[in-house]
Protein backbone atom coordinates (compact mmCIF):
# COMPACT_ATOMS: atom_id res chain seq x y z
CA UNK A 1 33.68 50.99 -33.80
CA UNK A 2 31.33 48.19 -33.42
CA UNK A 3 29.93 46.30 -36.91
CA UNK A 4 27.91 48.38 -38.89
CA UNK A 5 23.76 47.58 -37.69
CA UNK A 6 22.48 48.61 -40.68
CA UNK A 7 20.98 46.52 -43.64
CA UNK A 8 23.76 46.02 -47.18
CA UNK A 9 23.09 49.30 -49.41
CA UNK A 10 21.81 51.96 -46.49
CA UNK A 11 24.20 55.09 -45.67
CA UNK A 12 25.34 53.77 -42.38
CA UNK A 13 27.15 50.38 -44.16
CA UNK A 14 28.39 52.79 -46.92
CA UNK A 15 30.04 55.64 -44.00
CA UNK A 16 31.05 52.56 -42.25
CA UNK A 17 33.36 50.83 -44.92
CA UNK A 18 34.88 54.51 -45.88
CA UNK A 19 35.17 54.95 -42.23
CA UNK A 20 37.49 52.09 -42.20
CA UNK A 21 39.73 52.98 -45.01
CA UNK A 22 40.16 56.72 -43.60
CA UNK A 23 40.89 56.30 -39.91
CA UNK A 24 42.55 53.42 -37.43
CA UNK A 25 39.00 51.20 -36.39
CA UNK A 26 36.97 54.23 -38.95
CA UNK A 27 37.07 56.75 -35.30
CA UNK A 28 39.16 59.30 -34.36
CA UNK A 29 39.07 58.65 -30.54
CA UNK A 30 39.51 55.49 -28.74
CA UNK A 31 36.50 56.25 -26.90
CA UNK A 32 34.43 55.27 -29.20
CA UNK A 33 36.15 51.97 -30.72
CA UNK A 34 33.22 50.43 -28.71
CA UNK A 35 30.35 52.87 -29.05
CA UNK A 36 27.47 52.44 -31.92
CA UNK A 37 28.84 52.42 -35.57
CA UNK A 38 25.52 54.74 -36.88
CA UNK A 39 26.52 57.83 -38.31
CA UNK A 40 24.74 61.39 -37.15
CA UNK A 41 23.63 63.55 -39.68
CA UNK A 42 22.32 66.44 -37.43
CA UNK A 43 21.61 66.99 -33.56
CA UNK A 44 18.98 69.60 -32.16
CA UNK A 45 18.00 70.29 -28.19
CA UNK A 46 18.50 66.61 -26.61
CA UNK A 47 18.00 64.31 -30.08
CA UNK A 48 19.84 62.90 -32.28
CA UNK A 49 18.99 61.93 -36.59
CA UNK A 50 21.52 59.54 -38.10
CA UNK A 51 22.13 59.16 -41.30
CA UNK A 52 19.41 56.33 -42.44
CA UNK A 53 16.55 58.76 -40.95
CA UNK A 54 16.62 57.35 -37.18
CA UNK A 55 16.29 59.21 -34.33
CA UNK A 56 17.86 59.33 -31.00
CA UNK A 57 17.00 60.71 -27.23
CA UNK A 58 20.13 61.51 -26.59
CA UNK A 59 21.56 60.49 -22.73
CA UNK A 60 25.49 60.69 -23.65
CA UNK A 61 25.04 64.41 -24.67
CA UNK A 62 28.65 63.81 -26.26
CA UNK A 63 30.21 62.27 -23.61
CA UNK A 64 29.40 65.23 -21.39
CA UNK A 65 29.83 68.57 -23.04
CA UNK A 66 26.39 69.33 -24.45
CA UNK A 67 24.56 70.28 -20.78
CA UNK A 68 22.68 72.93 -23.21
CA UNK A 69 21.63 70.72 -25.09
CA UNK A 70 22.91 70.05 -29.24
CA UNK A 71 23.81 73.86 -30.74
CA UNK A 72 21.90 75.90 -28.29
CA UNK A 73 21.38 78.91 -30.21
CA UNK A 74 23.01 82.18 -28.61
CA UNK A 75 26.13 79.98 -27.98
CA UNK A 76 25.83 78.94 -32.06
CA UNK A 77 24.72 82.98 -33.03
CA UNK A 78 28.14 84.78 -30.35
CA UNK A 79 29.98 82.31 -32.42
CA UNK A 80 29.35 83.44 -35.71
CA UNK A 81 28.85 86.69 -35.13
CA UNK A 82 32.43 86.40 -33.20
CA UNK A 83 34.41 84.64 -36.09
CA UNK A 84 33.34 87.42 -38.98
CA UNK A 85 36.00 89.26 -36.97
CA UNK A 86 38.65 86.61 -37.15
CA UNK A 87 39.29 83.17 -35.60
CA UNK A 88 42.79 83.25 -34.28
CA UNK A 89 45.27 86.85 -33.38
CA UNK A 90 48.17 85.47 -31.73
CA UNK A 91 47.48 88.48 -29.42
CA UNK A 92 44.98 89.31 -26.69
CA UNK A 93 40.98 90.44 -27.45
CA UNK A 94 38.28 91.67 -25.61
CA UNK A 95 36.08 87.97 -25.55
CA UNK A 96 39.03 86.07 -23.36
CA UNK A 97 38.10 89.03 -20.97
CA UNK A 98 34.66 88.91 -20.71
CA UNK A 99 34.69 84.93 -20.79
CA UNK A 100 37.21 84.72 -18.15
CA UNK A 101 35.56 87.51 -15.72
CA UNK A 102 32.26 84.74 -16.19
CA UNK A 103 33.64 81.81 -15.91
CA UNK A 104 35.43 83.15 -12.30
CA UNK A 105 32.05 84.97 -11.27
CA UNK A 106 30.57 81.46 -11.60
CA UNK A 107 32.98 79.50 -10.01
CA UNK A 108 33.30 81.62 -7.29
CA UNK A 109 36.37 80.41 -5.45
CA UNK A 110 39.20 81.20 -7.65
CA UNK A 111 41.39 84.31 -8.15
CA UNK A 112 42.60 83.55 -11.98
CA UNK A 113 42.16 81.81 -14.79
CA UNK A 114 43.93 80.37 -17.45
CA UNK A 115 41.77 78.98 -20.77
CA UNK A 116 43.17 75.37 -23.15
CA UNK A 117 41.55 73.13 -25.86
CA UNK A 118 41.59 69.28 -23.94
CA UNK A 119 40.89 68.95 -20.22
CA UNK A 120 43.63 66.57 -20.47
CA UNK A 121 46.62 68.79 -21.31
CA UNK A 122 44.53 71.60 -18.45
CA UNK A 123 45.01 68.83 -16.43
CA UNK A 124 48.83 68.44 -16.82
CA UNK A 125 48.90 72.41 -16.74
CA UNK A 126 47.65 71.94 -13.39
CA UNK A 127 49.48 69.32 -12.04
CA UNK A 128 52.90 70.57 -13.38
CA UNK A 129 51.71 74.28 -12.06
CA UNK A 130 51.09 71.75 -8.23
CA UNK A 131 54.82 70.34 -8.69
CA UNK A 132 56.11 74.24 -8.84
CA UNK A 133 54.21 75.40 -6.10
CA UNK A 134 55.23 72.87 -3.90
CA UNK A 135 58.68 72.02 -4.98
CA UNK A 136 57.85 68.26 -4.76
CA UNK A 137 57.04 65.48 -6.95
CA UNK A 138 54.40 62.96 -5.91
CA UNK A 139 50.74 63.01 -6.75
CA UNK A 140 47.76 61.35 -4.91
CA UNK A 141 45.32 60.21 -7.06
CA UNK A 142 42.13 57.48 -6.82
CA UNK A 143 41.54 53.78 -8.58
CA UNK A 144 38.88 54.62 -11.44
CA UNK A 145 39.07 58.68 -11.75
CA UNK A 146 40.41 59.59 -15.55
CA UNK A 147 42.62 62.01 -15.88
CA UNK A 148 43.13 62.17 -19.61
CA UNK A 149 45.15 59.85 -21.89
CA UNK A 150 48.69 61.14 -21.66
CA UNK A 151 51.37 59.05 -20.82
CA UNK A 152 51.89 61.07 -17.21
CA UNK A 153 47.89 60.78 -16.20
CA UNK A 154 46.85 57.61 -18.37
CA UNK A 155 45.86 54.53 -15.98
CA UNK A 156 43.99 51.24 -16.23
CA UNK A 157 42.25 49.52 -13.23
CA UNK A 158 41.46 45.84 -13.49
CA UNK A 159 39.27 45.80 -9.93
CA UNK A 160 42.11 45.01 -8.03
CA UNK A 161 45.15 46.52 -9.48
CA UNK A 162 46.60 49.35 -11.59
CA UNK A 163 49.25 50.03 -14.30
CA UNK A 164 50.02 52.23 -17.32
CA UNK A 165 46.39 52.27 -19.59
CA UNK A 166 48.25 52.14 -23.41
CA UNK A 167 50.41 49.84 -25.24
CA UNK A 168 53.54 52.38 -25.96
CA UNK A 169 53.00 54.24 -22.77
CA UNK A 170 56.45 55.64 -21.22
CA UNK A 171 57.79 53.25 -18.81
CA UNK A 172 57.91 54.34 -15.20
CA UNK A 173 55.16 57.51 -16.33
CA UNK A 174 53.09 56.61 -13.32
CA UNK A 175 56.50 56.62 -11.00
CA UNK A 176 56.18 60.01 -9.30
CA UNK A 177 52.09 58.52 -8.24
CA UNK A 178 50.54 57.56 -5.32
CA UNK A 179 47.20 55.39 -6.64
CA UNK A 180 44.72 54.50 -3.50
CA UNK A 181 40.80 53.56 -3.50
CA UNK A 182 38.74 56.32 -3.46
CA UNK A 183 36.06 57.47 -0.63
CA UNK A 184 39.28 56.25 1.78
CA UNK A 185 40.13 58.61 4.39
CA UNK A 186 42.14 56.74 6.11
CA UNK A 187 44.32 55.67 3.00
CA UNK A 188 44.86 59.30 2.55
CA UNK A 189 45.82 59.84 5.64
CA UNK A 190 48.77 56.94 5.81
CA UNK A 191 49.47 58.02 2.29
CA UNK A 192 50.83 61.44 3.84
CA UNK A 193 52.17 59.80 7.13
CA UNK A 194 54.48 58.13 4.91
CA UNK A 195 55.19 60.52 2.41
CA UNK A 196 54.87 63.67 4.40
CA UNK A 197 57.35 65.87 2.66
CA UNK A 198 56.92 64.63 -0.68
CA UNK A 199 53.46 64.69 -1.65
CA UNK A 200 53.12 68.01 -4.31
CA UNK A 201 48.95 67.52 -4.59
CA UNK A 202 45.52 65.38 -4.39
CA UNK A 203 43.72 65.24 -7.67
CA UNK A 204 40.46 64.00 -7.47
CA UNK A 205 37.13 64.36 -8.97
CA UNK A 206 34.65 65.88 -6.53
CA UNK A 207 32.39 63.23 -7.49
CA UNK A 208 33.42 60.11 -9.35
CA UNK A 209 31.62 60.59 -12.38
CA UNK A 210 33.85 58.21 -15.14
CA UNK A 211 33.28 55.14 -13.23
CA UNK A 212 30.35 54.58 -11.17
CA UNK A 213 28.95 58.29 -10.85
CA UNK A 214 29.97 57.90 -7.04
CA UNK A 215 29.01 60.68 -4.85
CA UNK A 216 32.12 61.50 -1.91
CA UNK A 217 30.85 59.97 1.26
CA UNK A 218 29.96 62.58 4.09
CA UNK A 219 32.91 63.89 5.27
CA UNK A 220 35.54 62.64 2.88
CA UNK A 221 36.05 65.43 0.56
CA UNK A 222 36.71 67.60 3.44
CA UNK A 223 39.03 65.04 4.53
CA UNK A 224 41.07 65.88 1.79
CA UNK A 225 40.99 69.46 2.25
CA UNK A 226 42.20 69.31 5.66
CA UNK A 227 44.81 66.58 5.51
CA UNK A 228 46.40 68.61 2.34
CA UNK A 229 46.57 71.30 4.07
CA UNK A 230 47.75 70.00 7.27
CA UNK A 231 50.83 68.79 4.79
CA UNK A 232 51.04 72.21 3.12
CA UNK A 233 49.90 69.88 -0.12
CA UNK A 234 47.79 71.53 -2.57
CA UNK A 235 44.01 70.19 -3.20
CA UNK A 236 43.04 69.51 -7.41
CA UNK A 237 39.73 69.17 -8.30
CA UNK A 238 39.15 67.43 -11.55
CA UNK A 239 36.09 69.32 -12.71
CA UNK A 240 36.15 69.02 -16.63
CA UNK A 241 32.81 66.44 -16.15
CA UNK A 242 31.43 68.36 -12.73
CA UNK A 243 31.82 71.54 -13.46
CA UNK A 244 28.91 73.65 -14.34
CA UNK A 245 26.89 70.75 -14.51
CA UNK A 246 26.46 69.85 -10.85
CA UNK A 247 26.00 73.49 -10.06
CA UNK A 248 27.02 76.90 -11.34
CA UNK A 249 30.12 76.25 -9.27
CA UNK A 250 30.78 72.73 -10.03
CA UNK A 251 31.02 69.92 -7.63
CA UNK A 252 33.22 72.69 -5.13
CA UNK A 253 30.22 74.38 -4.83
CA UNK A 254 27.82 71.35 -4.55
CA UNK A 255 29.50 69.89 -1.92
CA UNK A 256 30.69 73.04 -0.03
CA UNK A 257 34.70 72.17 -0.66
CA UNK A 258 37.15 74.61 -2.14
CA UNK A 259 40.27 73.01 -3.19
CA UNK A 260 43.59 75.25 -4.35
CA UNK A 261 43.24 74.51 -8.12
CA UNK A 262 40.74 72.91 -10.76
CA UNK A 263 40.06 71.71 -14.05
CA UNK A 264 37.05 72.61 -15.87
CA UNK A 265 35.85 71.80 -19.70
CA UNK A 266 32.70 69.62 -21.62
CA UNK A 267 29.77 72.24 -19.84
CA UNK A 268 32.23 75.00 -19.96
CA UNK A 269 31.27 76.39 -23.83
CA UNK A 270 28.29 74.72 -24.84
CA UNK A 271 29.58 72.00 -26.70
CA UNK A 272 33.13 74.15 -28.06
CA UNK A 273 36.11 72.48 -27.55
CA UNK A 274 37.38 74.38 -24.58
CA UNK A 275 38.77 73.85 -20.99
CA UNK A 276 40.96 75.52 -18.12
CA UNK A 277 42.67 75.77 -15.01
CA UNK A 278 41.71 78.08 -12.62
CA UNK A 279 42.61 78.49 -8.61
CA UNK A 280 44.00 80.92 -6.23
CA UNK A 281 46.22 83.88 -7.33
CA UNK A 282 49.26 82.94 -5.85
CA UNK A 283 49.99 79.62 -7.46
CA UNK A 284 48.56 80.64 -10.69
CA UNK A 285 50.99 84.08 -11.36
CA UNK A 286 53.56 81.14 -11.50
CA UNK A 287 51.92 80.84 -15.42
CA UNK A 288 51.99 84.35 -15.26
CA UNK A 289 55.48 85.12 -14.66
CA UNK A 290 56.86 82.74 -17.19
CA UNK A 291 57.87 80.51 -14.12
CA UNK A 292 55.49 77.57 -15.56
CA UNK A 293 55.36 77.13 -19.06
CA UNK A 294 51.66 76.92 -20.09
CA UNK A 295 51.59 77.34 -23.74
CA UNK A 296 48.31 76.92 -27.10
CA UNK A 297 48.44 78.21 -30.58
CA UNK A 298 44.32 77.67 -29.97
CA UNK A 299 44.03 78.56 -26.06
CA UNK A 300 41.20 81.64 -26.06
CA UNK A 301 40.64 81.43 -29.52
CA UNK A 302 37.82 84.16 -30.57
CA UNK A 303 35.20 81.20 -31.23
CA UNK A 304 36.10 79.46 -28.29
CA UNK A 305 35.68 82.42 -26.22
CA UNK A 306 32.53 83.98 -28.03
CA UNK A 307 31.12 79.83 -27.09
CA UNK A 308 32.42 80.52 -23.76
CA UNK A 309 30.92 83.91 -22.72
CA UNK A 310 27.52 83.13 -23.86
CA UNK A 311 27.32 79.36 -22.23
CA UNK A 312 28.07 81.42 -19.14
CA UNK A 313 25.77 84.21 -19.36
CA UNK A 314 22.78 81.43 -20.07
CA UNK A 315 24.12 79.41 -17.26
CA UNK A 316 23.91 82.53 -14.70
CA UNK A 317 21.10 84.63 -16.26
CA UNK A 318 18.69 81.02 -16.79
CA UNK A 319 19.81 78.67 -14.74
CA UNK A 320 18.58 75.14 -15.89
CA UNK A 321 19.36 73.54 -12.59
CA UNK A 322 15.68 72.62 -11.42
CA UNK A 323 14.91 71.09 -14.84
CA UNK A 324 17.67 69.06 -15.20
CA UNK A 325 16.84 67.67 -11.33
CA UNK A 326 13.48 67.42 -12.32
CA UNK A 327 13.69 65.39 -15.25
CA UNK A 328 16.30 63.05 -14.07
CA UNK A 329 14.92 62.54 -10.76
CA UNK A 330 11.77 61.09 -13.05
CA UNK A 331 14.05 58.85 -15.26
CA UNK A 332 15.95 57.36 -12.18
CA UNK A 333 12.40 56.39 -10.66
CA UNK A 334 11.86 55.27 -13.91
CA UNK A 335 14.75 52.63 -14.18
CA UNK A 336 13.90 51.49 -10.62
CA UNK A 337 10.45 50.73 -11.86
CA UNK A 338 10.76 48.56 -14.79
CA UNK A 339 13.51 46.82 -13.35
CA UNK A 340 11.45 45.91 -9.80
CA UNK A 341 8.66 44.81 -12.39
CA UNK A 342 10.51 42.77 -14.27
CA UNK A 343 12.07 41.27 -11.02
CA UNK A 344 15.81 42.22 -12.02
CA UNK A 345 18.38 43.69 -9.70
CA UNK A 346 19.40 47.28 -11.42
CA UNK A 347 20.86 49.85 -9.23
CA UNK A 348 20.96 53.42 -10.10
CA UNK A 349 23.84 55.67 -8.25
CA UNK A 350 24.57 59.37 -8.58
CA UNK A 351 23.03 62.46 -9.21
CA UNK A 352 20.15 63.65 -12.07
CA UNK A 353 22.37 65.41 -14.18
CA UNK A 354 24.81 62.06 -13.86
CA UNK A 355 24.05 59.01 -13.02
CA UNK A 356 24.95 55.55 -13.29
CA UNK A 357 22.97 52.38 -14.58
CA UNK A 358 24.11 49.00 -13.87
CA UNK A 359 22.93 45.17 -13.08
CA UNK A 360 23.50 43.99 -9.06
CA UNK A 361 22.83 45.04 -5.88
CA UNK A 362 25.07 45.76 -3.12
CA UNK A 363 26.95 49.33 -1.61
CA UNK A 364 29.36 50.92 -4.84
CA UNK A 365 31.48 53.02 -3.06
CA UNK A 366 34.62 53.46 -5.20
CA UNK A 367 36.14 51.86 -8.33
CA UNK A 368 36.78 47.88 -6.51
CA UNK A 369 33.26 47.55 -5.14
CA UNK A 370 31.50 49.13 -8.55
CA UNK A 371 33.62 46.21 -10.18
CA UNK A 372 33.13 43.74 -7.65
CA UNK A 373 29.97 43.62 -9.57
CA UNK A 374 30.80 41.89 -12.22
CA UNK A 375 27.91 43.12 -14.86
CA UNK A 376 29.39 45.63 -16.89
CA UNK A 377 29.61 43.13 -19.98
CA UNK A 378 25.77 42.77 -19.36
CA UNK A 379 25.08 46.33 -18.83
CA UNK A 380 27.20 46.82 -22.25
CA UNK A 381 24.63 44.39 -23.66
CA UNK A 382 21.43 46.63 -22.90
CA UNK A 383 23.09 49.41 -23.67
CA UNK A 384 23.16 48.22 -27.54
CA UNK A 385 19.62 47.62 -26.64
CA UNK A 386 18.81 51.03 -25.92
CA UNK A 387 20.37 52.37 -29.23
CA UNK A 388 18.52 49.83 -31.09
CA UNK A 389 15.61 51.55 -29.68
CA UNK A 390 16.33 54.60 -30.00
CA UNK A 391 18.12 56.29 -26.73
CA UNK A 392 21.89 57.31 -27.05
CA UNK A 393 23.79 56.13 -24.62
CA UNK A 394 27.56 55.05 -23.54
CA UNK A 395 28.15 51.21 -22.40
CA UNK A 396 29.74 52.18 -19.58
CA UNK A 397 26.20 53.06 -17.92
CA UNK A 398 26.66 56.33 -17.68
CA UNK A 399 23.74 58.75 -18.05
CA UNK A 400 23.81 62.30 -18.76
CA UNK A 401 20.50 64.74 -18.61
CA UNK A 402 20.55 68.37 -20.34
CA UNK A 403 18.59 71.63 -19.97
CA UNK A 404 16.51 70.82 -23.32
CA UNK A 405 15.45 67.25 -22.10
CA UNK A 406 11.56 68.11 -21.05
CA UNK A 407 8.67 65.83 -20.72
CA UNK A 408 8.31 64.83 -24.30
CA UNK A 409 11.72 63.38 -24.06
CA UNK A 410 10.85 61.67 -20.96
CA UNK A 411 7.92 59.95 -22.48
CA UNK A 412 10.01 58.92 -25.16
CA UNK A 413 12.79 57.22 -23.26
CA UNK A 414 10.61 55.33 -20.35
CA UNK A 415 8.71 53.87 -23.41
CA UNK A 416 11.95 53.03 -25.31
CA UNK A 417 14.05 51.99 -22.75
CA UNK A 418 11.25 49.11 -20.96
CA UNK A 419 11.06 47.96 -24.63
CA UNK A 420 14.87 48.01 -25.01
CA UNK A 421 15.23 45.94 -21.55
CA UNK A 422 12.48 43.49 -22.54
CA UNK A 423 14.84 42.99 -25.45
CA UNK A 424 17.74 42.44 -23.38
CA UNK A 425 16.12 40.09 -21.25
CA UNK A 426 14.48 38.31 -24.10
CA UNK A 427 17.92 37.60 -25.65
CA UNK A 428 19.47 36.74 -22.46
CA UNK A 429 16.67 33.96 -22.08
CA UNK A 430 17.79 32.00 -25.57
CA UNK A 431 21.37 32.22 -24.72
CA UNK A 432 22.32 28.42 -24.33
């Protein structure tokens, strides 16, 4: 957590200094060891009040999971109304039911479903459900796609090489990987030429959303698909950050690719802590019959279900799609404007429910050339900027839009972001 921007006596310093003495850095996820040190006191449609009576368009949405917007309310009334029953059976209920038979109408592709807490443990569920399947061990994945932060999926990327991402980290946890740069068919392709027998799965995010918000180039996704195939290899989609945001079906159905399994959380229950595997029938009865162990005292818990079923039903029955397009389509133009104004290279890449902000010019392609760079201590700059002036964001430039961000919100943020960048560039000019 960054020092505390608040003035000696307000709530903020106070919240910060107890932070401190409660919890390693005063957070309880490394995530935000770098984010803003203001405390939020309440959240409602795409805003944000912190303690000390400031408010917030909010563009981080919670790193992803509020596509609703904050507490939509029939996700916040199924809840309670869910709960009165009980939270947690250790047996089977009607919700997991209905949520599941939603969440597979949506998605469209997959047979089953199987419901977690973290996309990063659905993630290992997946891959260690891959390494069954297939009877082998190694896994393809991409320079700059996160996986979660266990020891097995955890990996830094310096621009130009990888290793493990933690201090403590297993040794040799990355063994049984294949790392290559992403948007790379023919990388792929050698990868499996030389590991033809061996090669269990390709995980991948559809679109590379952590790091860059870097849309597949035409063709390359269904690269994938046909080379894992070819191989008898099974094809993992990574959708905890595309899916149901992109489109009802996630980045599969945006981009017209079906792999075997995927990952899905954040937009999956409106904000609940929820996530899951899902893919075709015949890999996944390998949970079923006991074969894979897939286990979670708080997997389909009533609440997390009730938020599930309802996200879904809005979702299907009110589709928020245009809007979102809408809106960020105007706040990309928007960027592009004040920057070209104020004679600055900023290039916006991705989509307008994701996108990515960042200083330079040139093609970003995958994790090297989005590096290659070289601005992201800069961009980190304006981005404590834009929370200065009110507008919530991550420093790692990326964006995220939500159903309830309309035009008052729009108004809001082009005013307070040109006035944020003027900022920037004013402090950049008395730097020595």
């Amino acid at each position: 957590m960054s020092e505390s921007p608040s003035s000696p006596g307000s709530r903020t310093e106070s919240l910060y200094n107890r932070a401190r003495r409660v919890a390693p850095g005063g957070v309880h996820s490394n995530v935000r060891l770098l984010g803003s040190s203001r405390f939020i006191e309440r959240a409602e449609g795409a805003w944000l009040y912190d303690v000390d009576g400031r408010d917030y368009v909010d563009h981080l949405l919670g790193q992803g999971p509020n596509f609703l917007g904050h507490s939509p309310a029939p996700v916040r009334e199924r809840v309670a109304a869910a709960c009165r029953h009980g939270i947690i059976y250790g047996g089977q209920h009607p919700l997991e039911i209905e949520a599941g038979e939603a969440a597979l109408s949506a998605i469209g592709w997959a047979d089953l479903i199987r419901f977690g807490v973290s996309g990063t443990e659905s993630v290992h569920a997946a891959v260690r459900l891959a390494r069954a399947h297939s009877g082998r061990r190694l896994i393809v994945r991409f320079e700059g796609h996160y996986h979660g932060w266990l020891d097995d999926m955890l990996m830094a990327f310096d621009g130009t090489t990888w290793g493990a991402g933690s201090s403590g980290q297993r040794l040799g946890a990355l063994g049984d990987q294949i790392v290559l740069p992403w948007n790379d068919p023919a990388a792929v392709t050698d990868a499996f030429n030389r590991h033809t027998d061996d090669i269990a799965a390709v995980i991948t995010e559809p679109m590379m959303i952590n790091a860059g918000a870097i849309e597949p180039r035409p063709g390359y996704l269904e690269h994938l698909r046909s080379v894992t195939e070819a191989h008898s290899a099974l094809l993992i989609f990574d959708e905890v950050i595309t899916g149901f945001r992109l489109s009802l079906a996630g980045g599969a159905g945006l981009y017209g690719v079906t792999p075997d399994l995927a990952i899905y959380g954040k937009a999956l229950a409106g904000g609940w802590p929820v996530s899951a595997v899902a893919g075709r029938g015949d890999i996944m009865e390998r949970f079923g019959t006991g074969e894979v162990n897939h286990s979670g005292t708080f997997n389909s818990s009533v609440m997390a279900m009730a938020a599930t079923a309802a996200t879904l039903e809005i979702l299907t029955n009110d589709p928020p799609y245009e809007r979102v397009e809408t809106y960020g389509t105007a706040l990309m133009a928007h960027f592009e404007e004040i920057s070209r104004r104020r004679g600055i290279a900023m290039r916006l890449q991705g989509v307008p429910a994701a996108f990515h902000v960042a200083f330079g010019e040139g093609e970003v392609h995958d994790a090297r050339s989005l590096h290659g760079l070289g601005t992201h201590e800069r961009y980190a700059a304006l981005a404590g900027h834009l929370v200065d002036h009110g507008v919530w964001v991550t420093n790692r430039g990326i964006w995220y839009t939500s159903a309830e961000h309309g035009r008052p919100e729009l108004e809001a943020v082009m005013e307070r972001t040109a006035n944020a960048l003027d900022a920037h560039l004013e402090a950049e000019s008395r730097r020595p």
